[in-house]
N, C-alpha and C. Protein backbone atom coordinates (compact mmCIF):
# COMPACT_ATOMS: atom_id res chain seq x y z
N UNK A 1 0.85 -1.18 0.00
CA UNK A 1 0.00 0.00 0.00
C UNK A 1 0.90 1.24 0.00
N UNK A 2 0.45 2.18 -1.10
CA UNK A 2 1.25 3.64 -0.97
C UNK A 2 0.17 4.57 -0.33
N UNK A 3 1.48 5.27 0.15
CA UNK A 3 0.49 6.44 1.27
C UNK A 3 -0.41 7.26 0.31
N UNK A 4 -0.69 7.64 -0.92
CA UNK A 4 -1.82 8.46 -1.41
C UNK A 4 -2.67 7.05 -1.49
N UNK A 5 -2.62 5.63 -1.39
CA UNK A 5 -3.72 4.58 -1.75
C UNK A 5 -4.45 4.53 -0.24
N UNK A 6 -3.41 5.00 0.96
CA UNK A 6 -3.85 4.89 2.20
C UNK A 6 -5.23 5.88 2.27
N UNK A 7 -4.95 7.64 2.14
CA UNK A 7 -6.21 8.36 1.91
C UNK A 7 -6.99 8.24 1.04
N UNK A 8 -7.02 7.83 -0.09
CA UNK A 8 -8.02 7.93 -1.54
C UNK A 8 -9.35 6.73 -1.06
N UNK A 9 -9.54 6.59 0.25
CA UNK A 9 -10.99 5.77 0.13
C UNK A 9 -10.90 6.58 1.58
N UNK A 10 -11.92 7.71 1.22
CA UNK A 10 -12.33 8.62 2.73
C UNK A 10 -13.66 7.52 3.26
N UNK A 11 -13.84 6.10 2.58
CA UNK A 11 -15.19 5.36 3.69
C UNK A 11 -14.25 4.93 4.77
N UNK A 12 -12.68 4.66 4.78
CA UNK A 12 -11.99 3.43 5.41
C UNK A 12 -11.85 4.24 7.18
N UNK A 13 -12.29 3.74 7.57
CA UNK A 13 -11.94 4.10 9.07
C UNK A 13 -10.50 3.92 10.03
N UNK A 14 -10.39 4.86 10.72
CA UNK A 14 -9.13 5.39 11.08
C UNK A 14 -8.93 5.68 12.34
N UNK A 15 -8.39 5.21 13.05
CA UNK A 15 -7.66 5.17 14.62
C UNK A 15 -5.92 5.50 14.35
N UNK A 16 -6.14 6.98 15.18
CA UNK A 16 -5.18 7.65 15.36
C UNK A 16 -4.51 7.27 16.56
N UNK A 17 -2.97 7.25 16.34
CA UNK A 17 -2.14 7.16 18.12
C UNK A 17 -1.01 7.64 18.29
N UNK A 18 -0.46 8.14 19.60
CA UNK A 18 1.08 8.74 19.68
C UNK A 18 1.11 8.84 21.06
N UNK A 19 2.30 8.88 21.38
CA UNK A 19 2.36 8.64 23.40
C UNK A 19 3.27 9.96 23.23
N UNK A 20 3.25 10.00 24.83
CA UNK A 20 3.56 11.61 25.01
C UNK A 20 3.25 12.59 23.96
N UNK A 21 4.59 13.64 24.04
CA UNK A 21 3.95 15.23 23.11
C UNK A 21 3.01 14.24 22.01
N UNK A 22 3.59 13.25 21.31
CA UNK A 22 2.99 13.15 19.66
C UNK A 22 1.38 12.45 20.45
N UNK A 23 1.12 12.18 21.75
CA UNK A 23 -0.63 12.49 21.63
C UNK A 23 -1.17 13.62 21.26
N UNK A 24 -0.97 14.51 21.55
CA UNK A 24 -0.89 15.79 21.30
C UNK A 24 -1.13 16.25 19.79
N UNK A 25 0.25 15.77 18.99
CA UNK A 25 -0.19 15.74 17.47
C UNK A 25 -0.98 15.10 16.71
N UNK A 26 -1.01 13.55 17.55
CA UNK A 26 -1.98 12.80 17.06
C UNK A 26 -3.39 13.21 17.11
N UNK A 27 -3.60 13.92 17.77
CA UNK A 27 -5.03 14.17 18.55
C UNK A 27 -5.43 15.18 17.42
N UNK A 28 -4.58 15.55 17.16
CA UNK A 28 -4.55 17.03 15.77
C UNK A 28 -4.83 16.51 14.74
N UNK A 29 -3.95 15.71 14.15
CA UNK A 29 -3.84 14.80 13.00
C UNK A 29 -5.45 14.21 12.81
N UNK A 30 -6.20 13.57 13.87
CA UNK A 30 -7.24 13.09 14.07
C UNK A 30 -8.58 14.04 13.79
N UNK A 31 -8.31 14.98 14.16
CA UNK A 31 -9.06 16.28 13.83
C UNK A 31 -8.60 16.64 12.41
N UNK A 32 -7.79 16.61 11.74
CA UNK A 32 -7.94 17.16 10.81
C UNK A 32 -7.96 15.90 9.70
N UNK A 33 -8.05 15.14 9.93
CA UNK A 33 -8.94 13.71 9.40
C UNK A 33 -10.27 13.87 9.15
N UNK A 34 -10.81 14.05 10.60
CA UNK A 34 -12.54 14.51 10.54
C UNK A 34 -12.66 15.43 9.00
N UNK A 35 -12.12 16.51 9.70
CA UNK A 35 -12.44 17.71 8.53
C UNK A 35 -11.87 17.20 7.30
N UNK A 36 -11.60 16.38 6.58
CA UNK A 36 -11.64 15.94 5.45
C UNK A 36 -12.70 15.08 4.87
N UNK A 37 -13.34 14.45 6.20
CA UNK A 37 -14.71 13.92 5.81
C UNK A 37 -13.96 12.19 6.54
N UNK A 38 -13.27 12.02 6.54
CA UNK A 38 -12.90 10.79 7.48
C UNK A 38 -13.51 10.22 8.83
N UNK A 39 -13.87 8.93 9.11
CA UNK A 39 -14.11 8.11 10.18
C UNK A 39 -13.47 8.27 10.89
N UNK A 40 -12.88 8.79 12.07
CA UNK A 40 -11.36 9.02 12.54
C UNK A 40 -11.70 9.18 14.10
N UNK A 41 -11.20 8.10 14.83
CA UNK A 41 -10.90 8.19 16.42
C UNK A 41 -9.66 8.35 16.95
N UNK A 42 -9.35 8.58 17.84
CA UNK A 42 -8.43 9.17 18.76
C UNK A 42 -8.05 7.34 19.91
N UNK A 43 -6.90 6.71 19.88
CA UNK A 43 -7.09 5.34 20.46
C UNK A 43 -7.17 5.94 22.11
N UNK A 44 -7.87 5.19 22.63
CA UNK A 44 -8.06 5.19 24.31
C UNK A 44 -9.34 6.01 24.17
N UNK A 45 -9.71 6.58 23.74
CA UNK A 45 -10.81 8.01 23.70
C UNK A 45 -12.27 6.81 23.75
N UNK A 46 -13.33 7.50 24.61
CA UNK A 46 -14.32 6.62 25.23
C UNK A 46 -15.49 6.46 23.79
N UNK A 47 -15.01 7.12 22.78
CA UNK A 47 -15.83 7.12 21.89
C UNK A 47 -15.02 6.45 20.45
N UNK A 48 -14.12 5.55 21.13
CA UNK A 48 -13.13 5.08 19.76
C UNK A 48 -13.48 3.74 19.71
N UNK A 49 -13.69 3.51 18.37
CA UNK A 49 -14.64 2.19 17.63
C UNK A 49 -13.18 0.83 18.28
N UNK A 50 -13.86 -0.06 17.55
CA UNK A 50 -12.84 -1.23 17.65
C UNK A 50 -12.39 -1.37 15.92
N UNK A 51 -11.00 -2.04 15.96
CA UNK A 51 -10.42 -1.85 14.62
C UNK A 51 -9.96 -3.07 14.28
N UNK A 52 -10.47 -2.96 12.66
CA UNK A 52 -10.79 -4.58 12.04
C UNK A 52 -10.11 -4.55 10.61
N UNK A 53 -10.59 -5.49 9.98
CA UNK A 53 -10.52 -5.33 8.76
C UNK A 53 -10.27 -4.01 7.91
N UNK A 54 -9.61 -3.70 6.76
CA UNK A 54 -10.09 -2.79 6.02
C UNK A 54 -9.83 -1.82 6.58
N UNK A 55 -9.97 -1.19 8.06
CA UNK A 55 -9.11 0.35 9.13
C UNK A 55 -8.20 0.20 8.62
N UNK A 56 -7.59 1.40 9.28
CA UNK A 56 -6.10 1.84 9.30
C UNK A 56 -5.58 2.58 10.86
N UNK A 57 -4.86 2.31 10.89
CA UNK A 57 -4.05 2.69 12.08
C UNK A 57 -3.12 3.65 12.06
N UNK A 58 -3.17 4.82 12.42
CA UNK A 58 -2.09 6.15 11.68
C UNK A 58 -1.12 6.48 13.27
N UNK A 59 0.01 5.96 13.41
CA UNK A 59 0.73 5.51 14.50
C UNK A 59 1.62 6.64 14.26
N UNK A 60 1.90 7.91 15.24
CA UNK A 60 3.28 8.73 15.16
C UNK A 60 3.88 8.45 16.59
N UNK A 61 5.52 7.73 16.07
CA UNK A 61 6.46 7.80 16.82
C UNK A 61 7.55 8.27 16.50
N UNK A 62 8.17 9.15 17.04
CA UNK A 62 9.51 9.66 16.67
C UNK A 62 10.68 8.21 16.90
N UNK A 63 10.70 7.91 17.84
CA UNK A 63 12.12 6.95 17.59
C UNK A 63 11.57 5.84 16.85
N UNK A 64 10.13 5.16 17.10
CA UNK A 64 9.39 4.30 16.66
C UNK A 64 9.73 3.21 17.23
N UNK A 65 9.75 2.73 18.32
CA UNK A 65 9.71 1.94 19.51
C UNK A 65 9.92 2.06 20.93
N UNK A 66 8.52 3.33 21.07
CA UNK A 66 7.88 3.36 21.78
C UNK A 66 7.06 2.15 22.53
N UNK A 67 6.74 1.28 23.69
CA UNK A 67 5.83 0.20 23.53
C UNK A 67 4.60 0.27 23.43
N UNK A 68 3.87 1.28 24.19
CA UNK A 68 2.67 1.56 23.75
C UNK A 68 2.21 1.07 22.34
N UNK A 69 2.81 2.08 21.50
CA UNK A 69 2.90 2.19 20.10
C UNK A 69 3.35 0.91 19.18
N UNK A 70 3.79 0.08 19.73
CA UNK A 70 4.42 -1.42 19.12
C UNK A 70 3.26 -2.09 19.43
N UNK A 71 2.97 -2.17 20.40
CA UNK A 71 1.63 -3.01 20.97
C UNK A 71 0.45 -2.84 20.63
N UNK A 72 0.37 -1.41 19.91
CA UNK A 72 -1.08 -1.08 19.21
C UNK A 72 -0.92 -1.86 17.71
N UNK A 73 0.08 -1.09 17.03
CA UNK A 73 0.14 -1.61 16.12
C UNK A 73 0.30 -3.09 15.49
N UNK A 74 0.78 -3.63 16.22
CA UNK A 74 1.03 -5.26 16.08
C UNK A 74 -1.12 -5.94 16.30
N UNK A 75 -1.12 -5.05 17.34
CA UNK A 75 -2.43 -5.58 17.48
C UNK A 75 -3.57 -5.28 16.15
N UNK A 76 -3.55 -4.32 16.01
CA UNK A 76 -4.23 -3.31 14.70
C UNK A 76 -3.55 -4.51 13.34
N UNK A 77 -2.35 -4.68 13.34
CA UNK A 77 -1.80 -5.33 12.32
C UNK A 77 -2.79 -7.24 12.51
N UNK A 78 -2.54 -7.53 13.83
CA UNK A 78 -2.85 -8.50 13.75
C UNK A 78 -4.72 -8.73 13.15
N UNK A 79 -4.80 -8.03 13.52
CA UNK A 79 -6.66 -7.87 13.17
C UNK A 79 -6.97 -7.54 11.84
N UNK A 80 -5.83 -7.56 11.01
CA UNK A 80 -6.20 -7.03 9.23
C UNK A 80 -6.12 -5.49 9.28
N UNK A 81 -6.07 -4.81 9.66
CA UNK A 81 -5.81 -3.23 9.69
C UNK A 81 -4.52 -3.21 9.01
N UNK A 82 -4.54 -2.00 8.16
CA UNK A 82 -3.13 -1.06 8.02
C UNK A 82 -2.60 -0.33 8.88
N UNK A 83 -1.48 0.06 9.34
CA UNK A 83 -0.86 0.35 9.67
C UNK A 83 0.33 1.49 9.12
N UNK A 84 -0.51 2.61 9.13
CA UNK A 84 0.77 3.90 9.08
C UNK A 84 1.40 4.52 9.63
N UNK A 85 2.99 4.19 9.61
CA UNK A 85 4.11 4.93 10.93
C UNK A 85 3.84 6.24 9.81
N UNK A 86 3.98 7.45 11.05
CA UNK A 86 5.09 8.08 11.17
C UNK A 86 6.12 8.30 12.07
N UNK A 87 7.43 8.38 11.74
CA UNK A 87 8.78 8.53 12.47
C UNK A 87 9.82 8.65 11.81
N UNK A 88 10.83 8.50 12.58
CA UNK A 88 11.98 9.33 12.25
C UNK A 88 13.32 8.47 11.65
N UNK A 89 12.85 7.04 12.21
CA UNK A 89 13.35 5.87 11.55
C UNK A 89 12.94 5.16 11.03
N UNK A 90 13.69 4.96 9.52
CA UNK A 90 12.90 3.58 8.69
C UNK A 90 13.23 2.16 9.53
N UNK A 91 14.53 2.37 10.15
CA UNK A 91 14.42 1.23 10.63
C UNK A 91 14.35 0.74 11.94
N UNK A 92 13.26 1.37 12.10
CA UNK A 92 12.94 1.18 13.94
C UNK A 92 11.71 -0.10 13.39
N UNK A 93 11.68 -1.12 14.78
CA UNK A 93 10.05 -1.82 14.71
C UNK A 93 9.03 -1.27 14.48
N UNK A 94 8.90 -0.52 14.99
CA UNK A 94 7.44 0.38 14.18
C UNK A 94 6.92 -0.11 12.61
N UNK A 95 8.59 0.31 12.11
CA UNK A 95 8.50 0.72 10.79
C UNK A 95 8.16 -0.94 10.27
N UNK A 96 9.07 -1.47 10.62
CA UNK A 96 9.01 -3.33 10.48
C UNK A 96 7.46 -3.87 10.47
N UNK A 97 6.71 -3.42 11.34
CA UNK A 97 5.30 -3.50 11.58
C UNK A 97 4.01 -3.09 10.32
N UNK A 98 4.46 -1.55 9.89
CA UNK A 98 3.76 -0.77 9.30
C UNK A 98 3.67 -1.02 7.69
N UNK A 99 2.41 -0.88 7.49
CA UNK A 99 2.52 -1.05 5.94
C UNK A 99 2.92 0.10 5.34
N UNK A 100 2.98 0.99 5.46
CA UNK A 100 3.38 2.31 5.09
C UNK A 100 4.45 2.83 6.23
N UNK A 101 5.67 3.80 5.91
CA UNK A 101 6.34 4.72 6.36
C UNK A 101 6.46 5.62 6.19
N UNK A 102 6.24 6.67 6.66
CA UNK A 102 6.87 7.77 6.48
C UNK A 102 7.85 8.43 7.33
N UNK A 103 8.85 8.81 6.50
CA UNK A 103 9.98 9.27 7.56
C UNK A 103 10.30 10.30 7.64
N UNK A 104 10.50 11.25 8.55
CA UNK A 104 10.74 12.61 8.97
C UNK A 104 12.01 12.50 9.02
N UNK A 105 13.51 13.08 8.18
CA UNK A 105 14.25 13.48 8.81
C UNK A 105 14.73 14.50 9.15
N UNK A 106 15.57 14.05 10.68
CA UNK A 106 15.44 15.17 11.68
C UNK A 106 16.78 15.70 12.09
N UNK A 107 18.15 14.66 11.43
CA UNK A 107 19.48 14.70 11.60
C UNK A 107 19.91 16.02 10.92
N UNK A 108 20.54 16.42 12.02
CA UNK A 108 21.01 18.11 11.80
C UNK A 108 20.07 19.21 11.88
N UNK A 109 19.11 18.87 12.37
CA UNK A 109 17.92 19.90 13.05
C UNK A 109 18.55 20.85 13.76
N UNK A 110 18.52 22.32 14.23
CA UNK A 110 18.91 23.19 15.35
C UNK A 110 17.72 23.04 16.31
N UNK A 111 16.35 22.38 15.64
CA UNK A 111 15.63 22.79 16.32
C UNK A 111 15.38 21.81 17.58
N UNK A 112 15.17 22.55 19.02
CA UNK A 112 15.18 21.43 20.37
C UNK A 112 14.49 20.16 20.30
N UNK A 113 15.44 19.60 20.61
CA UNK A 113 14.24 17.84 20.87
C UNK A 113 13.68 17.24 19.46
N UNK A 114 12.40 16.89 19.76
CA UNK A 114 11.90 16.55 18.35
C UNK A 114 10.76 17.47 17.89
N UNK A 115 11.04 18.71 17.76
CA UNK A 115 10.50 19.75 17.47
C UNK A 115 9.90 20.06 15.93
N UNK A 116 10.89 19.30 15.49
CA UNK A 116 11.19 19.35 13.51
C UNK A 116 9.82 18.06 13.70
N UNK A 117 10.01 16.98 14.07
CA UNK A 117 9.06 16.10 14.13
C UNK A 117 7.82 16.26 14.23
N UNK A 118 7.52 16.86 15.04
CA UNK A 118 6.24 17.30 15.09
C UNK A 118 5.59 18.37 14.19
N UNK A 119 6.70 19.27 13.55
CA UNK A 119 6.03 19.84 12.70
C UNK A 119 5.93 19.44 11.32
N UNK A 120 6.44 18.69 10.48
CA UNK A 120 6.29 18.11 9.50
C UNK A 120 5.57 16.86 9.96
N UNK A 121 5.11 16.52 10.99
CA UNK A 121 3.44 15.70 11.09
C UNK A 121 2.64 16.18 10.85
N UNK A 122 2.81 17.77 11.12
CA UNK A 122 1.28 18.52 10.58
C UNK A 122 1.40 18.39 9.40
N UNK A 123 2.41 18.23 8.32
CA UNK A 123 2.65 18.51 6.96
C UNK A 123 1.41 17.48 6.03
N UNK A 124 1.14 16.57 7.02
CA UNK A 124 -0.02 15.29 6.49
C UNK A 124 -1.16 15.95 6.64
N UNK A 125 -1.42 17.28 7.19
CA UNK A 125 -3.04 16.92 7.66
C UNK A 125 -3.54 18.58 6.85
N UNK A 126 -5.05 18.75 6.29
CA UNK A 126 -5.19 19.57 5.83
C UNK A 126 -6.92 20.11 6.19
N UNK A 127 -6.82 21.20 6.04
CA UNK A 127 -8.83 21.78 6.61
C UNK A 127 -9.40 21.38 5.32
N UNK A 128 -10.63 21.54 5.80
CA UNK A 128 -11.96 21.43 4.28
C UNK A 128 -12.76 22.29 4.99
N UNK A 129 -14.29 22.32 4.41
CA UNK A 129 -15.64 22.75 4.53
C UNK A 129 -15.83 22.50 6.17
N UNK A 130 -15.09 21.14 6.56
CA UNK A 130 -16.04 20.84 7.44
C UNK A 130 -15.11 21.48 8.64
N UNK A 131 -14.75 22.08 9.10
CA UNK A 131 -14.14 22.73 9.81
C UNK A 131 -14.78 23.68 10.68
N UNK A 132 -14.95 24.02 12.26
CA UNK A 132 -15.96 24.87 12.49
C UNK A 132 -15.97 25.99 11.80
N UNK A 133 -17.28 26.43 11.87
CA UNK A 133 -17.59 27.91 11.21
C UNK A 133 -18.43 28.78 11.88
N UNK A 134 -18.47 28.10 13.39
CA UNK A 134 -19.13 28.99 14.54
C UNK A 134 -18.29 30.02 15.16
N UNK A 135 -17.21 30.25 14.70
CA UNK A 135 -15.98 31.44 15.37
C UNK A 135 -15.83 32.22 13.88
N UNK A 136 -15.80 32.10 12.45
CA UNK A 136 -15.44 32.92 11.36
C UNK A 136 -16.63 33.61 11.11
N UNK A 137 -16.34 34.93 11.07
CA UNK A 137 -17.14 36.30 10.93
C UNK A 137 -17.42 36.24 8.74
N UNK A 138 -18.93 36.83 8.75
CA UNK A 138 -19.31 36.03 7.63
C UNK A 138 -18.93 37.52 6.61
């Protein structure tokens, strides 16, 4: 599977995940899923489906063996789901796991920590229509 074959079916349902800061991004990423018209939960969240067949699993880890994050995905993998890393190594387990990679690199960054990381995660996610429109003045 290539990552434009991963988005081009907005029916396929989608469980988002990331431990520490990248919950944070993930939680973003997940939102801006919605607003494309996507099925899209947030994993742990009291309103997140169970994932089967045909899902996808959109996993951001920076080193990419995190355990949390190994343990979702293996599980997600084991159940027929796809599985999309993002991180910072192709060759972390994560990546070994994932049907798709994408890799951020981050070698020779100035910027602190994994700072660069997180912002070229937003680089995946984009607004539409469906975006609130209860705060924009008409």
């Amino acid at each position: 599977m290539e990552l434009t074959d991963a988005f081009a079916d907005c029916t396929r349902r989608w469980l988002v995940s990331g431990q520490g800061r990248y919950r944070a991004v993930a939680s973003m990423a997940a939102m801006r899923l919605m607003h494309v018209g996507f099925d899209v939960h947030l994993t742990g969240q009291v309103t997140a489906t169970s994932i089967g067949q045909g899902d996808c699993l959109l996993m951001l880890s920076a080193s990419g063996e995190t355990p949390v994050s190994l343990h979702l995905a293996r599980r997600a993998a084991d159940r027929g789901a796809r599985v999309l890393a993002i991180t910072t190594r192709e060759d972390s387990s994560l990546a070994a796991i994932a049907d798709v990679v994408v890799a951020v690199p981050v070698q020779g960054s100035r910027q602190f920590g994994k700072s660069l990381f997180e912002q070229d995660s937003h680089a995946y996610k984009t607004m539409s229509r469906r975006h609130t429109n209860l705060e924009l003045q008409q």
